[in-house]
C-alpha atoms as a PDB file:
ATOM      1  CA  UNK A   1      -2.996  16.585  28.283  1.00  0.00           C
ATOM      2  CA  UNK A   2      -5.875  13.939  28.058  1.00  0.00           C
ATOM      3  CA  UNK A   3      -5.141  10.836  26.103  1.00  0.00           C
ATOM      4  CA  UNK A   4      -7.892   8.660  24.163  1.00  0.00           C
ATOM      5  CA  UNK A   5      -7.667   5.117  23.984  1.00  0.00           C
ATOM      6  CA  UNK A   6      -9.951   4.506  20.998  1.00  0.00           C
ATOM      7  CA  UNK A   7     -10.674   0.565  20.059  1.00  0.00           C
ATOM      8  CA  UNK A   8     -10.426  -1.278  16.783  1.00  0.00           C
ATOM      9  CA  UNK A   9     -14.417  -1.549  16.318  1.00  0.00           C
ATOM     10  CA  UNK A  10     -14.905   2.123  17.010  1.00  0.00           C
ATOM     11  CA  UNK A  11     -11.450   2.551  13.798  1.00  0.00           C
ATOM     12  CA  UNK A  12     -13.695   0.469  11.839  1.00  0.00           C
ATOM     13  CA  UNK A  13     -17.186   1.882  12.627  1.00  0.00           C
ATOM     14  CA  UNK A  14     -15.746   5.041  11.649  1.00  0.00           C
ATOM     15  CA  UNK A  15     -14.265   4.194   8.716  1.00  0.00           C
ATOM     16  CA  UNK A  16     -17.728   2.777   7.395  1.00  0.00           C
ATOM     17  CA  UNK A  17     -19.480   5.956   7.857  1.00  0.00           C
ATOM     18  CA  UNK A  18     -16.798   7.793   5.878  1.00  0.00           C
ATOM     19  CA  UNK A  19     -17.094   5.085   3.235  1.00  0.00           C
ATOM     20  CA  UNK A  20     -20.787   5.494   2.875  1.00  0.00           C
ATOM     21  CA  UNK A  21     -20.407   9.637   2.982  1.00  0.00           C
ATOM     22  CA  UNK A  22     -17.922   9.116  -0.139  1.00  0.00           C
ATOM     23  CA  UNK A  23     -20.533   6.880  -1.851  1.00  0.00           C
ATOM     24  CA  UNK A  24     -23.160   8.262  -4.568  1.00  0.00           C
ATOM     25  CA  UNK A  25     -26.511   8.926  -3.411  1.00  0.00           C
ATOM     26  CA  UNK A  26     -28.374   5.740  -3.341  1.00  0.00           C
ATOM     27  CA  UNK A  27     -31.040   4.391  -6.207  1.00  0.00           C
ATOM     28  CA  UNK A  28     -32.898   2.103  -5.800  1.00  0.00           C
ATOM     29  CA  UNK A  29     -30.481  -0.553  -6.881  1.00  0.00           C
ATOM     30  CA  UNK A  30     -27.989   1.150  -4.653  1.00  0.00           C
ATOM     31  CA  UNK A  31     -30.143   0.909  -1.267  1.00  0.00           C
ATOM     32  CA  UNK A  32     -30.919  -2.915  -2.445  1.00  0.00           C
ATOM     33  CA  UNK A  33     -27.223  -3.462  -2.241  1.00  0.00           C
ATOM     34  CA  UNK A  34     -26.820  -2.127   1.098  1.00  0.00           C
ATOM     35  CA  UNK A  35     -28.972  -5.408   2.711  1.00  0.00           C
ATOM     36  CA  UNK A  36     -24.930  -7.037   2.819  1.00  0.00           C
ATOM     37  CA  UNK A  37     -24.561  -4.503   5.876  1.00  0.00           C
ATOM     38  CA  UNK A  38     -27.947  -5.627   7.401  1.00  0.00           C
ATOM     39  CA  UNK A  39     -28.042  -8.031  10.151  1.00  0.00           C
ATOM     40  CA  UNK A  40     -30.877 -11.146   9.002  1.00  0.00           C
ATOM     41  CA  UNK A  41     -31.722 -14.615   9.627  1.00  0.00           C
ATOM     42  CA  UNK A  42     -32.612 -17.004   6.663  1.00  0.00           C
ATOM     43  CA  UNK A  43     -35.591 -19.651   6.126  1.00  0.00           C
ATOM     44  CA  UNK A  44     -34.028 -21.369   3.925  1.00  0.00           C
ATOM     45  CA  UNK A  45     -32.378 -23.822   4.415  1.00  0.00           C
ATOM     46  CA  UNK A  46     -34.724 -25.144   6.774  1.00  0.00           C
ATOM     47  CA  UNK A  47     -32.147 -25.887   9.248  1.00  0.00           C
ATOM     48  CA  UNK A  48     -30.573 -22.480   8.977  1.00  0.00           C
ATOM     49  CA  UNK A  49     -31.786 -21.458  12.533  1.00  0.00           C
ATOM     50  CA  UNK A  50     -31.068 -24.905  14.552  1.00  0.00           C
ATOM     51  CA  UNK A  51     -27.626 -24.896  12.824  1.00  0.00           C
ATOM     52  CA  UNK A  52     -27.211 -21.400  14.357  1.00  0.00           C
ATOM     53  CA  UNK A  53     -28.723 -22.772  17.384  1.00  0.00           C
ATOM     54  CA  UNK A  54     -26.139 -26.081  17.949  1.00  0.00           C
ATOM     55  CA  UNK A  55     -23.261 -22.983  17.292  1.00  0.00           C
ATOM     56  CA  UNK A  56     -24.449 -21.059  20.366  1.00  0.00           C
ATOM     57  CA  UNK A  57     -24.673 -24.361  22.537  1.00  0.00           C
ATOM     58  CA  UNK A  58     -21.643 -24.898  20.781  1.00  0.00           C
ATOM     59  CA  UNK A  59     -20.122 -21.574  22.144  1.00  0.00           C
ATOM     60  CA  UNK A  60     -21.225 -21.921  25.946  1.00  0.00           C
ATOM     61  CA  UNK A  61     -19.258 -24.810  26.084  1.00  0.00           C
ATOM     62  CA  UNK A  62     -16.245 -23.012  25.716  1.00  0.00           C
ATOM     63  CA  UNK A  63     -13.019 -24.498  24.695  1.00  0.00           C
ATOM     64  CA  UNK A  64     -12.550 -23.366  21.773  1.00  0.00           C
ATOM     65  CA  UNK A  65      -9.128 -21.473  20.914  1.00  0.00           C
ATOM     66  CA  UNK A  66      -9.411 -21.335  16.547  1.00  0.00           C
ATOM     67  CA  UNK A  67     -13.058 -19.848  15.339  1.00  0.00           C
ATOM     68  CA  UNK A  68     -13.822 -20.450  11.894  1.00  0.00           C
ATOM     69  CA  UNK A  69     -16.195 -18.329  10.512  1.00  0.00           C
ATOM     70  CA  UNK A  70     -17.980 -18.885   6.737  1.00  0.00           C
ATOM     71  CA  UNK A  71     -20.179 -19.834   4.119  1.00  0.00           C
ATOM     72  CA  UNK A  72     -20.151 -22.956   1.932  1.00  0.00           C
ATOM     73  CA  UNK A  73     -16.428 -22.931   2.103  1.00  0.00           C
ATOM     74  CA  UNK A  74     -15.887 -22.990   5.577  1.00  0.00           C
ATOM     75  CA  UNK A  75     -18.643 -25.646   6.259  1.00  0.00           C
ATOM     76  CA  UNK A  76     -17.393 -27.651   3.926  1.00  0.00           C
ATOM     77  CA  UNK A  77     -14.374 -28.230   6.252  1.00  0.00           C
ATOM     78  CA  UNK A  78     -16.841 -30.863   7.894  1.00  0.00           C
ATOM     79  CA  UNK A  79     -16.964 -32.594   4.745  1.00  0.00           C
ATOM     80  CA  UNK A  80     -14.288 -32.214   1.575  1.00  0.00           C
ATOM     81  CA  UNK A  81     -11.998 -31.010   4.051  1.00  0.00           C
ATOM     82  CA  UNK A  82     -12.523 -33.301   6.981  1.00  0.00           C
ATOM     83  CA  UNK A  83      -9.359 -35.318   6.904  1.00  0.00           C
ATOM     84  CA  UNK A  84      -7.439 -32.193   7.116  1.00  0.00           C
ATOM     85  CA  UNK A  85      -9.873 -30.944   9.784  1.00  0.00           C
ATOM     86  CA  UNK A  86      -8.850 -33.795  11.731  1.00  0.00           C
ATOM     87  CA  UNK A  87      -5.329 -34.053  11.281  1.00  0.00           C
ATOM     88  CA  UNK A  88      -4.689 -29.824  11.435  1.00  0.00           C
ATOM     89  CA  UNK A  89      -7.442 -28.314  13.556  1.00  0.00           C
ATOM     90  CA  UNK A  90      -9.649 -30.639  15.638  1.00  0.00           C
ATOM     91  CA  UNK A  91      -6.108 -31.497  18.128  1.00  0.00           C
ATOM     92  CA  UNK A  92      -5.997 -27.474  18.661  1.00  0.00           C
ATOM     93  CA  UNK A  93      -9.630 -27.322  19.574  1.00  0.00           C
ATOM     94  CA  UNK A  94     -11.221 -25.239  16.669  1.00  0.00           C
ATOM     95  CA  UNK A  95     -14.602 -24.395  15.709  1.00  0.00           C
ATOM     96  CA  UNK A  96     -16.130 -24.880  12.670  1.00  0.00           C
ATOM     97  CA  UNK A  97     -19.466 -22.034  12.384  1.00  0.00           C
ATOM     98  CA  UNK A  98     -19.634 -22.346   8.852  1.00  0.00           C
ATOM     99  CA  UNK A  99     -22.823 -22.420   7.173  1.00  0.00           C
ATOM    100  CA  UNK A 100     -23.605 -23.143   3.185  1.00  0.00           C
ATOM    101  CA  UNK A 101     -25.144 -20.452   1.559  1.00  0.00           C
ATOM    102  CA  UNK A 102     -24.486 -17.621   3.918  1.00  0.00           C
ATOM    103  CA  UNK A 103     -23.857 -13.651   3.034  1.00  0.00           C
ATOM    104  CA  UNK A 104     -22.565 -11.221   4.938  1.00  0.00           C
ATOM    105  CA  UNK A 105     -25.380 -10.041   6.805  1.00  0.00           C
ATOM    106  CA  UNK A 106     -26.221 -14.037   7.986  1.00  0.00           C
ATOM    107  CA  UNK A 107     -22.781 -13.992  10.120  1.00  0.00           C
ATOM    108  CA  UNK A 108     -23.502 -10.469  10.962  1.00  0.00           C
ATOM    109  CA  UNK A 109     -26.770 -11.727  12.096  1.00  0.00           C
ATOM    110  CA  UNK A 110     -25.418 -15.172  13.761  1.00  0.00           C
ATOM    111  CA  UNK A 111     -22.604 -13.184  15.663  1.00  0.00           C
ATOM    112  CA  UNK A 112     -24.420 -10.694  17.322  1.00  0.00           C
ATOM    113  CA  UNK A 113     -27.224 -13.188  18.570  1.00  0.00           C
ATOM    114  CA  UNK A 114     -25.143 -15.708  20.332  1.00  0.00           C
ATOM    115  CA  UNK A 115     -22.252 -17.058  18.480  1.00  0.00           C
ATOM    116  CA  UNK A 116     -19.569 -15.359  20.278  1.00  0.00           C
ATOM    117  CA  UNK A 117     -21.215 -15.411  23.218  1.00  0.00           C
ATOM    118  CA  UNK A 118     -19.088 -17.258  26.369  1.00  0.00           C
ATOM    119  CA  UNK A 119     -15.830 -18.227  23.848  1.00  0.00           C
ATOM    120  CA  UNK A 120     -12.208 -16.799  24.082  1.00  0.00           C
ATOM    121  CA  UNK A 121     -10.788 -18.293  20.790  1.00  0.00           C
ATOM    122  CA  UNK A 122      -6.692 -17.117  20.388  1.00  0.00           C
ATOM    123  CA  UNK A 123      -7.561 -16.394  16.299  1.00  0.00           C
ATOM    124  CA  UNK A 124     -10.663 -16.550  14.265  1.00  0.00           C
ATOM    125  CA  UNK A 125     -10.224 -17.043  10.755  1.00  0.00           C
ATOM    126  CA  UNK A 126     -12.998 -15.022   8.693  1.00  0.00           C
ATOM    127  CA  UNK A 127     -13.836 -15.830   5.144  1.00  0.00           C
ATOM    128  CA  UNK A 128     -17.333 -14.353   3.455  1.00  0.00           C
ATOM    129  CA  UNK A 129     -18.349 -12.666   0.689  1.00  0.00           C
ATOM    130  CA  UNK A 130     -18.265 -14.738  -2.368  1.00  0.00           C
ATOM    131  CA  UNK A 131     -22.331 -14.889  -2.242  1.00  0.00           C
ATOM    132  CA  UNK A 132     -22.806 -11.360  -2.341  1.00  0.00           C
ATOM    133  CA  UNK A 133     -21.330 -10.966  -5.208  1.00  0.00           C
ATOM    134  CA  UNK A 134     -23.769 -11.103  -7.589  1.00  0.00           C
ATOM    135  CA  UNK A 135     -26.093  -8.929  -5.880  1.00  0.00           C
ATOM    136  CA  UNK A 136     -23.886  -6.895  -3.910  1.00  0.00           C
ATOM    137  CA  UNK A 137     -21.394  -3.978  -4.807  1.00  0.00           C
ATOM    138  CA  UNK A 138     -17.866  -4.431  -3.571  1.00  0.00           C
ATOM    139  CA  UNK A 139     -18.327  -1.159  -1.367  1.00  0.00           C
ATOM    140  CA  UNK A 140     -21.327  -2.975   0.500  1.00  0.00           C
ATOM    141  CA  UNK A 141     -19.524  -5.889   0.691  1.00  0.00           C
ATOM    142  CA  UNK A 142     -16.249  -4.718   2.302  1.00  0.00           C
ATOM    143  CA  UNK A 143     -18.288  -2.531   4.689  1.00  0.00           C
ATOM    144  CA  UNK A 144     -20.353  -5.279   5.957  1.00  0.00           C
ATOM    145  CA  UNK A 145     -17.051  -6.885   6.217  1.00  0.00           C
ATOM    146  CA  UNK A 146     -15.450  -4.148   7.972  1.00  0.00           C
ATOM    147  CA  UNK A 147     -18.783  -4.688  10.519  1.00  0.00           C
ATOM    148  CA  UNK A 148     -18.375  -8.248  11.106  1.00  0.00           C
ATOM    149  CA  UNK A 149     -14.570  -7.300  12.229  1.00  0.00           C
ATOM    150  CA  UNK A 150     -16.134  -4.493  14.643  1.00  0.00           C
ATOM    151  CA  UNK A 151     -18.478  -7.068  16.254  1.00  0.00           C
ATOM    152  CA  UNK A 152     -16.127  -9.897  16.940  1.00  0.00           C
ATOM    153  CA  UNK A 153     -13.720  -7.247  18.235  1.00  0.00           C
ATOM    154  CA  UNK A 154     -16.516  -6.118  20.864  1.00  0.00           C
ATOM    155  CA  UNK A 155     -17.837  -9.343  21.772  1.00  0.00           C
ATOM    156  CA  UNK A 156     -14.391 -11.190  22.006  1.00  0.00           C
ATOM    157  CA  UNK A 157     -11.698  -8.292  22.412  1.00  0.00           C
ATOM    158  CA  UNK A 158      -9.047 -10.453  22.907  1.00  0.00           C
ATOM    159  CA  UNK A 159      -9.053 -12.472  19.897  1.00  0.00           C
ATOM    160  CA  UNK A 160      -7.029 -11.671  16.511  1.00  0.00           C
ATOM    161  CA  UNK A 161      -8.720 -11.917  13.384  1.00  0.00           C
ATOM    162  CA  UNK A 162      -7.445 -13.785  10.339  1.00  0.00           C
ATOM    163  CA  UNK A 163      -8.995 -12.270   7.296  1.00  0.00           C
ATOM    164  CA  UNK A 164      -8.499 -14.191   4.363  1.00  0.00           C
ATOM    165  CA  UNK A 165      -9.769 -12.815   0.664  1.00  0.00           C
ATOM    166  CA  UNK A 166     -12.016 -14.294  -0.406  1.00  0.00           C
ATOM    167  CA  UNK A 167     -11.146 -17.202  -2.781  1.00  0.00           C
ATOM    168  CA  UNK A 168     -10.877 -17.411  -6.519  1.00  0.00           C
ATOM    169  CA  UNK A 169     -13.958 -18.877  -8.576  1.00  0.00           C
ATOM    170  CA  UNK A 170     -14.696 -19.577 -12.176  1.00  0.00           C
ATOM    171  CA  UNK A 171     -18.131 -21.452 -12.554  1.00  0.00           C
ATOM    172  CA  UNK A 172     -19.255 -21.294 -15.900  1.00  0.00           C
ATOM    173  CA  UNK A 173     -22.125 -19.094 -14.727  1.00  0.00           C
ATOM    174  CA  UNK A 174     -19.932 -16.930 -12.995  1.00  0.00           C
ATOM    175  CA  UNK A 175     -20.218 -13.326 -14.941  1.00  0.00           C
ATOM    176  CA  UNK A 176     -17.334 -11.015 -14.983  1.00  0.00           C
ATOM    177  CA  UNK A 177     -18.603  -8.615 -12.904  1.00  0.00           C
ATOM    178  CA  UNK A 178     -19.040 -11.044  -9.985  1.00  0.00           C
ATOM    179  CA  UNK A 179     -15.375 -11.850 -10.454  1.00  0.00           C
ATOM    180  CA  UNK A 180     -14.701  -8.075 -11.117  1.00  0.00           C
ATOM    181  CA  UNK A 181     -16.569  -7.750  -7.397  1.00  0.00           C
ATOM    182  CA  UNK A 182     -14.552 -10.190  -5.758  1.00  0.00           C
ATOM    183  CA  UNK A 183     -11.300  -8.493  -6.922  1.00  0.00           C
ATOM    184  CA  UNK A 184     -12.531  -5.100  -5.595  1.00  0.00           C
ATOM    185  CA  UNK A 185     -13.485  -6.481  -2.175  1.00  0.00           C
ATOM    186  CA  UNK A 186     -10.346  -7.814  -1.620  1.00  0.00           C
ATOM    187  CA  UNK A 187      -8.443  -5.066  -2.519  1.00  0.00           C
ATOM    188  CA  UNK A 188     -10.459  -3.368   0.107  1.00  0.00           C
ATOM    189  CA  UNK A 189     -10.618  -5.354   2.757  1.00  0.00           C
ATOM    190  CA  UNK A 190      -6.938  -5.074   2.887  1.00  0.00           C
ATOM    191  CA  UNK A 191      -7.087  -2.299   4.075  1.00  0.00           C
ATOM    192  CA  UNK A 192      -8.247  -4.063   7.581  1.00  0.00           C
ATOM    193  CA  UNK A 193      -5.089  -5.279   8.195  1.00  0.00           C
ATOM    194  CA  UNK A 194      -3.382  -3.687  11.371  1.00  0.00           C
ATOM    195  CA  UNK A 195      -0.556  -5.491  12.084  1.00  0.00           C
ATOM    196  CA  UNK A 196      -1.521  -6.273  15.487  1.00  0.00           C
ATOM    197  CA  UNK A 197      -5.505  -7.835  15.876  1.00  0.00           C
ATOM    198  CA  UNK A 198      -6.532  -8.114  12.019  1.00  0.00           C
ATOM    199  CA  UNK A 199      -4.154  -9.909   9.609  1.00  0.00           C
ATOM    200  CA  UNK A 200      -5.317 -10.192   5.788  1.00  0.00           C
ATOM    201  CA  UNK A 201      -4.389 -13.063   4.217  1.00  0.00           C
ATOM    202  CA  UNK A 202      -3.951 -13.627  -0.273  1.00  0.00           C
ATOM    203  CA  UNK A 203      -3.194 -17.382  -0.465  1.00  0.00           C
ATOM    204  CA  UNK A 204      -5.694 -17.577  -3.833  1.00  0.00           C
ATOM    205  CA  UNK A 205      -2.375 -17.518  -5.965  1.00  0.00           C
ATOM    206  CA  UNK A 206      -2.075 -21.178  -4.284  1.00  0.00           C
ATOM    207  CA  UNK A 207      -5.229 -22.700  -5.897  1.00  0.00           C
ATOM    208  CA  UNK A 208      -4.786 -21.072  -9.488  1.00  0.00           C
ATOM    209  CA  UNK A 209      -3.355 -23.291 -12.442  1.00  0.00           C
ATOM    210  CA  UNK A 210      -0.790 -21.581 -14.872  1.00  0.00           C
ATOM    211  CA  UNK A 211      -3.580 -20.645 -17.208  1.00  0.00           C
ATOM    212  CA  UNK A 212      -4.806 -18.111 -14.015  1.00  0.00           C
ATOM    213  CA  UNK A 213      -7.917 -20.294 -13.085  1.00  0.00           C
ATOM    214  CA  UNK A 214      -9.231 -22.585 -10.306  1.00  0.00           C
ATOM    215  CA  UNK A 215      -9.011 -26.402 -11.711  1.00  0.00           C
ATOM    216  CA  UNK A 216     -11.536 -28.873 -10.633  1.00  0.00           C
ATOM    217  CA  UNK A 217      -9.231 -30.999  -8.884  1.00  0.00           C
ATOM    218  CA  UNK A 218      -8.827 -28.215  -6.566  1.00  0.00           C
ATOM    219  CA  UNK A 219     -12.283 -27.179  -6.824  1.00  0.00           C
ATOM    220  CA  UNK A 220     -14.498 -29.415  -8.318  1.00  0.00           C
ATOM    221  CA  UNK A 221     -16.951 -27.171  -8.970  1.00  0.00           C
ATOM    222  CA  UNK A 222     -14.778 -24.665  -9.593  1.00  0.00           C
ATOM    223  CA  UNK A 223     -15.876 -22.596  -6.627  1.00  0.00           C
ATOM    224  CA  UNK A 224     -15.416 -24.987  -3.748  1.00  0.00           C
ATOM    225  CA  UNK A 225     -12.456 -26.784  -2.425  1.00  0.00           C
ATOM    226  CA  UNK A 226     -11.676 -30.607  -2.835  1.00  0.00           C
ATOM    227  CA  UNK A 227      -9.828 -32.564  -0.302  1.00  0.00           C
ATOM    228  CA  UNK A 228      -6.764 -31.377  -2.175  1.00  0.00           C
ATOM    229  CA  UNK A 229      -7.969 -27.858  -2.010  1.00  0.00           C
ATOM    230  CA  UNK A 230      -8.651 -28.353   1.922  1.00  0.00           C
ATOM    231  CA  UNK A 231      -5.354 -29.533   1.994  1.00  0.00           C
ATOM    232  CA  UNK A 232      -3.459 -26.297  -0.364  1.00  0.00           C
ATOM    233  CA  UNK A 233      -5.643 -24.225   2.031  1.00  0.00           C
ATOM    234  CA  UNK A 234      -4.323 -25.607   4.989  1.00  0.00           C
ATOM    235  CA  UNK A 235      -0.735 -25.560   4.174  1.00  0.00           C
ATOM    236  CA  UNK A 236      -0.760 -22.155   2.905  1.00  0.00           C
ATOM    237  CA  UNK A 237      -2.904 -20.798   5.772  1.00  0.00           C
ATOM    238  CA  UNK A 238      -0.024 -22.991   8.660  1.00  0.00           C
ATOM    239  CA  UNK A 239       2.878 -19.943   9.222  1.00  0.00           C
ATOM    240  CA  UNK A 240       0.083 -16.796   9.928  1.00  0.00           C
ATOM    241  CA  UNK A 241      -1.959 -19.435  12.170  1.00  0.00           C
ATOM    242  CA  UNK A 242       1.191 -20.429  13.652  1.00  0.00           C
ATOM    243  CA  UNK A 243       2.582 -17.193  14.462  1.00  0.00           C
ATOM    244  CA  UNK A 244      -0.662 -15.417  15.504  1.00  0.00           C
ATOM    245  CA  UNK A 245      -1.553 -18.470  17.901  1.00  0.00           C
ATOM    246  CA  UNK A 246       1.727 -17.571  19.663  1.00  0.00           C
END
């Protein structure tokens, strides 16, 4: 009897196109929301493409065994969170391709023009998301998601994913249905977990007060992390690192 060997990208290309077959037809609205699963650059910033750039000189370099892969959040680790950066992360060579601002389809974009390229990092640690969701459904999101996971796994087979949901917010201009979104994509995005390559990872319970929401001296603007936040994030991130650098 033949036996099929079939890889984690192909699992998760699959399970997008059953995800989309299960959706409603698309309106208008509906096909606007489906841009999250669209690979594209950005023009603003005006840096946005040299950033992108220095990350794929970055990446032929090599030596890089942690990838972290982000928006706002992640960048951030260069600023808020740099004396953690330093003390946790730079001795273990990691990799900071964070950039402010991004969506889904930015690191789709950014990962399958040159990011990955040349690198053989043990884990990369994947946060994005919280920008789509204002425009984006939670479906859309989790699929592109669910993309970003299948490229990574074909350009750099041998790494394991850390997929952490995406963190708690409560800006005063956040609506509930952008908080409503973020909920739904994690609970989806779960689902990625295989015990083996992909690992999800809840450690939002860590930055919530006892009144269930982000304070500002873990995030001062309630969305992104302080030095203390850096530092909760760290700390609760430490045994999964540990164990899946192993």
């Amino acid at each position: 009897m033949m036996k099929f060997k079939i890889s984690f990208s192909v699992i998760v290309t699959i399970i997008a196109m059953l995800w989309t077959a299960v959706l409603p037809a698309q309106t208008t609205s509906t096909a606007a929301a489906s841009a999250a699963c669209v690979p594209a650059t950005r023009t603003n910033p005006a840096n946005w493409m040299s950033r992108h750039e220095k990350f794929v000189a970055q990446a032929k370099r090599g030596n890089i065994d942690i990838l972290f892969l982000g928006d706002s959040i992640t960048d951030n680790w260069r600023s808020r969170g740099s004396n953690v950066w330093n003390q946790t992360y730079a001795p273990r060579h990691a990799a900071n391709f964070g950039i402010g601002g991004d969506r889904t389809q930015h690191v789709l974009w950014r990962i399958e023009n040159g990011e990955l390229d040349g690198i053989h990092p043990k884990v990369t640690v994947l946060m994005i998301g919280t920008n789509n969701s204002k425009s984006d459904s939670a479906d859309d999101i989790a699929r592109a998601i669910g993309m970003i996971i299948g490229v990574i796994h074909e350009k750099i087979p041998d790494t394991k994913i850390l997929l952490l949901a995406i963190f708690p917010r409560n800006k005063p201009t956040d609506t509930p249905e952008m908080l409503d979104t973020i909920r739904e994509v994690n609970q989806k995005i779960a689902a990625y977990d295989n015990g083996s390559t992909v690992k999800f990872l809840d450690i939002n319970e860590k930055f919530l007060g006892t009144d269930g929401k982000v304070h500002a001296d873990v995030m001062a603007d309630f969305l992104h992390p302080t030095e203390k936040g850096y530092r909760i994030w760290a700390a609760a991130m430490e045994p999964a690192l540990d164990e899946m650098m192993k």
